[in-house]
C-alpha atoms as a PDB file:
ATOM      1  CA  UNK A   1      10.976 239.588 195.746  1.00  0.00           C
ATOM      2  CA  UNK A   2      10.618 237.068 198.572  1.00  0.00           C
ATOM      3  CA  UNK A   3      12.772 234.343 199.222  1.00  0.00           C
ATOM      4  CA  UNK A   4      14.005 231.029 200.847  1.00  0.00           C
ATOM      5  CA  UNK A   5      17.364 230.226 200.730  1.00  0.00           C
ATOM      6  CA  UNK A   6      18.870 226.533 202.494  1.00  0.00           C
ATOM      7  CA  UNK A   7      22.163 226.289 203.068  1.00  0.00           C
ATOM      8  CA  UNK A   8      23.570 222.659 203.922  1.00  0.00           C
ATOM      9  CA  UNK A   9      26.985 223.307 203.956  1.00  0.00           C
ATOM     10  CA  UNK A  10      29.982 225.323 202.572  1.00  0.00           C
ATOM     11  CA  UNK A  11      28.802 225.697 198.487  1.00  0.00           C
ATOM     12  CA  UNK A  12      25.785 224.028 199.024  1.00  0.00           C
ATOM     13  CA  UNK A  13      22.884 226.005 199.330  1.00  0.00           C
ATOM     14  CA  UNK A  14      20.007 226.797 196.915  1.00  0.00           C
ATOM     15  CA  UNK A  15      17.869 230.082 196.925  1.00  0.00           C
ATOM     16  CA  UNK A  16      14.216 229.777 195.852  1.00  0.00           C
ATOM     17  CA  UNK A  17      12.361 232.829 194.796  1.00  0.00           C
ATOM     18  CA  UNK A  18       8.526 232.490 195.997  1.00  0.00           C
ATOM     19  CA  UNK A  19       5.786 233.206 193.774  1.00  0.00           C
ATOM     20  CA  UNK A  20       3.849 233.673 196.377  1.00  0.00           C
ATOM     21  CA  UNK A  21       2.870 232.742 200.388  1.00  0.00           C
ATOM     22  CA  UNK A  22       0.558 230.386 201.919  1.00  0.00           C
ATOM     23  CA  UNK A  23      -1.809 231.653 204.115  1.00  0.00           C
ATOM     24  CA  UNK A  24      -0.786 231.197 207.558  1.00  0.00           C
ATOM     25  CA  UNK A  25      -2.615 228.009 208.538  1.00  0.00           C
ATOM     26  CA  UNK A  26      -2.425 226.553 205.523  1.00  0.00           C
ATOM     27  CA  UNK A  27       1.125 226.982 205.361  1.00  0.00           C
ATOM     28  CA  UNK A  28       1.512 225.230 208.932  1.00  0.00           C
ATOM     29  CA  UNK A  29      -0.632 222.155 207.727  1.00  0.00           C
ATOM     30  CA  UNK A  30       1.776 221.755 204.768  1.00  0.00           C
ATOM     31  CA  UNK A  31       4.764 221.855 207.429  1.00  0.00           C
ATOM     32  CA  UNK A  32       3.084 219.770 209.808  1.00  0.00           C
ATOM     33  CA  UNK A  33       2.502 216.618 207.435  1.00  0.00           C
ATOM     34  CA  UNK A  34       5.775 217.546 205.569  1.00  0.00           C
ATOM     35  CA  UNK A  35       7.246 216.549 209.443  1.00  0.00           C
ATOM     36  CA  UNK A  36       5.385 213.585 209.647  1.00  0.00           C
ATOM     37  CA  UNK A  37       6.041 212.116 206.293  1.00  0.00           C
ATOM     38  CA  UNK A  38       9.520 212.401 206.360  1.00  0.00           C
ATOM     39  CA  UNK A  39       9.523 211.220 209.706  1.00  0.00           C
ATOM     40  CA  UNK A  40      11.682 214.202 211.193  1.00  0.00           C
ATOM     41  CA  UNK A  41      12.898 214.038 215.121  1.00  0.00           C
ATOM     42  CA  UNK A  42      12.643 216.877 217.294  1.00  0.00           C
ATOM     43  CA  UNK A  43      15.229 219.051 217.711  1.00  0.00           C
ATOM     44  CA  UNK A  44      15.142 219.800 221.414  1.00  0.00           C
ATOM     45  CA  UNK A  45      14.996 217.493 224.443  1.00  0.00           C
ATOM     46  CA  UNK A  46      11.662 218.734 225.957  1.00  0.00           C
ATOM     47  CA  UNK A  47      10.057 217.266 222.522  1.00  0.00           C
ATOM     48  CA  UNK A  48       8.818 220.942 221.644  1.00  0.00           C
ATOM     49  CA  UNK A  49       8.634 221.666 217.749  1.00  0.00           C
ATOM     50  CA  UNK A  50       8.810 225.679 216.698  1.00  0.00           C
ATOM     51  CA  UNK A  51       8.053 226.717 213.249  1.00  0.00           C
ATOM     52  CA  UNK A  52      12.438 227.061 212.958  1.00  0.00           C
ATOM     53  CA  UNK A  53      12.511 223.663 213.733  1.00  0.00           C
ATOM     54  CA  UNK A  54      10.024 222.309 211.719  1.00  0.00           C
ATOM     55  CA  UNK A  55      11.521 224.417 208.793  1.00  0.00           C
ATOM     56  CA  UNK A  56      15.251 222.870 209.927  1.00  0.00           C
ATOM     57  CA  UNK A  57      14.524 219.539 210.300  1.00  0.00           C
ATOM     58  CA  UNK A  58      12.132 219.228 206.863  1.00  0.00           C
ATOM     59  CA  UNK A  59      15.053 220.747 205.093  1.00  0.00           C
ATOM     60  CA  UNK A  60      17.825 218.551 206.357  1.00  0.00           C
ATOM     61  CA  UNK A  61      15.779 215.168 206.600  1.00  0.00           C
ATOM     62  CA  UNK A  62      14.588 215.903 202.479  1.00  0.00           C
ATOM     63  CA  UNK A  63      17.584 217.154 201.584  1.00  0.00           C
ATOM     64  CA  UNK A  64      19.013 218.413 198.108  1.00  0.00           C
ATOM     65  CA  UNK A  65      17.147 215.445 196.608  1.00  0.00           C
ATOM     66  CA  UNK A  66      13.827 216.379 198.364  1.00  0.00           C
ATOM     67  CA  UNK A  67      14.607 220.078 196.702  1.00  0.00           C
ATOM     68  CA  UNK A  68      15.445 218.748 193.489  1.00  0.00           C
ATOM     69  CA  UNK A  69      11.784 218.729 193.161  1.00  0.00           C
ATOM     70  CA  UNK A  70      10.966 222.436 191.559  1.00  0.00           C
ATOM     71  CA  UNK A  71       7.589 221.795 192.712  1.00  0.00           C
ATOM     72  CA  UNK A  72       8.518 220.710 196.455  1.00  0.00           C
ATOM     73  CA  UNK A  73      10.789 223.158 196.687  1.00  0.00           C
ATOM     74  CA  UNK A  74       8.386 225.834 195.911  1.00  0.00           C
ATOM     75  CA  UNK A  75       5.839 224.720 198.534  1.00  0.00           C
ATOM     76  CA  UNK A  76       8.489 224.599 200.959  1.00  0.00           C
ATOM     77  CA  UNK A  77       9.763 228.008 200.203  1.00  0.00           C
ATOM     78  CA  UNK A  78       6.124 229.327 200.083  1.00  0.00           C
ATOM     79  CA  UNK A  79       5.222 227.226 203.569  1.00  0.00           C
ATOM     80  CA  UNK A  80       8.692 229.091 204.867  1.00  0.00           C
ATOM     81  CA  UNK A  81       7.369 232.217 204.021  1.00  0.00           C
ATOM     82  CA  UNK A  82       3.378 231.743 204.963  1.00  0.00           C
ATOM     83  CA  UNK A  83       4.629 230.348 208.749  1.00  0.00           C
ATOM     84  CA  UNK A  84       7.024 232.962 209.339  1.00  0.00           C
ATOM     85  CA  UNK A  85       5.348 236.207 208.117  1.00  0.00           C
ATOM     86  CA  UNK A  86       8.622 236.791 206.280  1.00  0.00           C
ATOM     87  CA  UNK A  87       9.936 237.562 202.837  1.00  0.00           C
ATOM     88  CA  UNK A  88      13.329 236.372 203.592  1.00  0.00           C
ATOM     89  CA  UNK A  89      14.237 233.078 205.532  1.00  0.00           C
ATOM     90  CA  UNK A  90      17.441 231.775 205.351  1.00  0.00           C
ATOM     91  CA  UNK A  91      17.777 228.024 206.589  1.00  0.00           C
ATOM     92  CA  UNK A  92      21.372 227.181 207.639  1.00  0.00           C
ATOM     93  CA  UNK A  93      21.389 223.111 208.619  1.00  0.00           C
ATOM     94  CA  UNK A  94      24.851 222.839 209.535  1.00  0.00           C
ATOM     95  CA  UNK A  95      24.428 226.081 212.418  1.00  0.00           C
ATOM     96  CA  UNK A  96      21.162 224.980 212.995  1.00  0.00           C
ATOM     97  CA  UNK A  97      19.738 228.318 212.658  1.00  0.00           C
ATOM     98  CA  UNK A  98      16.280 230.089 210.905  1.00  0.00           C
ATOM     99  CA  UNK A  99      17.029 233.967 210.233  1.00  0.00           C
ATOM    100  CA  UNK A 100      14.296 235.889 208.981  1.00  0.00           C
END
């Protein structure tokens, strides 16, 4: 079964199972105004934002509250998924790494 699991730090994390993924594009719309409304920073100097980062930064800048949402958290995990082509992501904030 597919899934998204965010790790903020040591016995913090929280797995999501997916129902199901977003189409591709759709799922990149839903990360691109995710960005934007919670007014994430890019990660790297040259101002270029991957799919990782966008999936790094949304997770850290909403935070546990943002994925106290059941709802939220399911879009994210399904936007994870839909971007990625993956059935597994794992989102790691404090290495600031995206392993699929």
């Amino acid at each position: 079964m597919p899934y998204v699991n965010v790790v903020w730090g040591p016995e913090l994390e929280q797995s999501i199972v997916v129902d199901s993924a977003m189409p591709q594009a759709d799922a990149r719309a839903w990360l691109d105004a995710q960005y934007l409304a919670l007014d994430c920073q890019p990660l790297r100097a040259s101002g270029k934002v991957l799919v990782a980062d966008k999936l790094l930064s949304i997770a850290d800048t909403g935070g546990q509250k943002q994925f106290a949402d059941a709802a939220w958290a399911q879009s994210f995990a399904q936007a994870a998924t839909g971007s990625t082509g993956r059935d597994h992501v794992s989102i790691d904030i404090a290495g600031l790494t995206v392993r699929f």
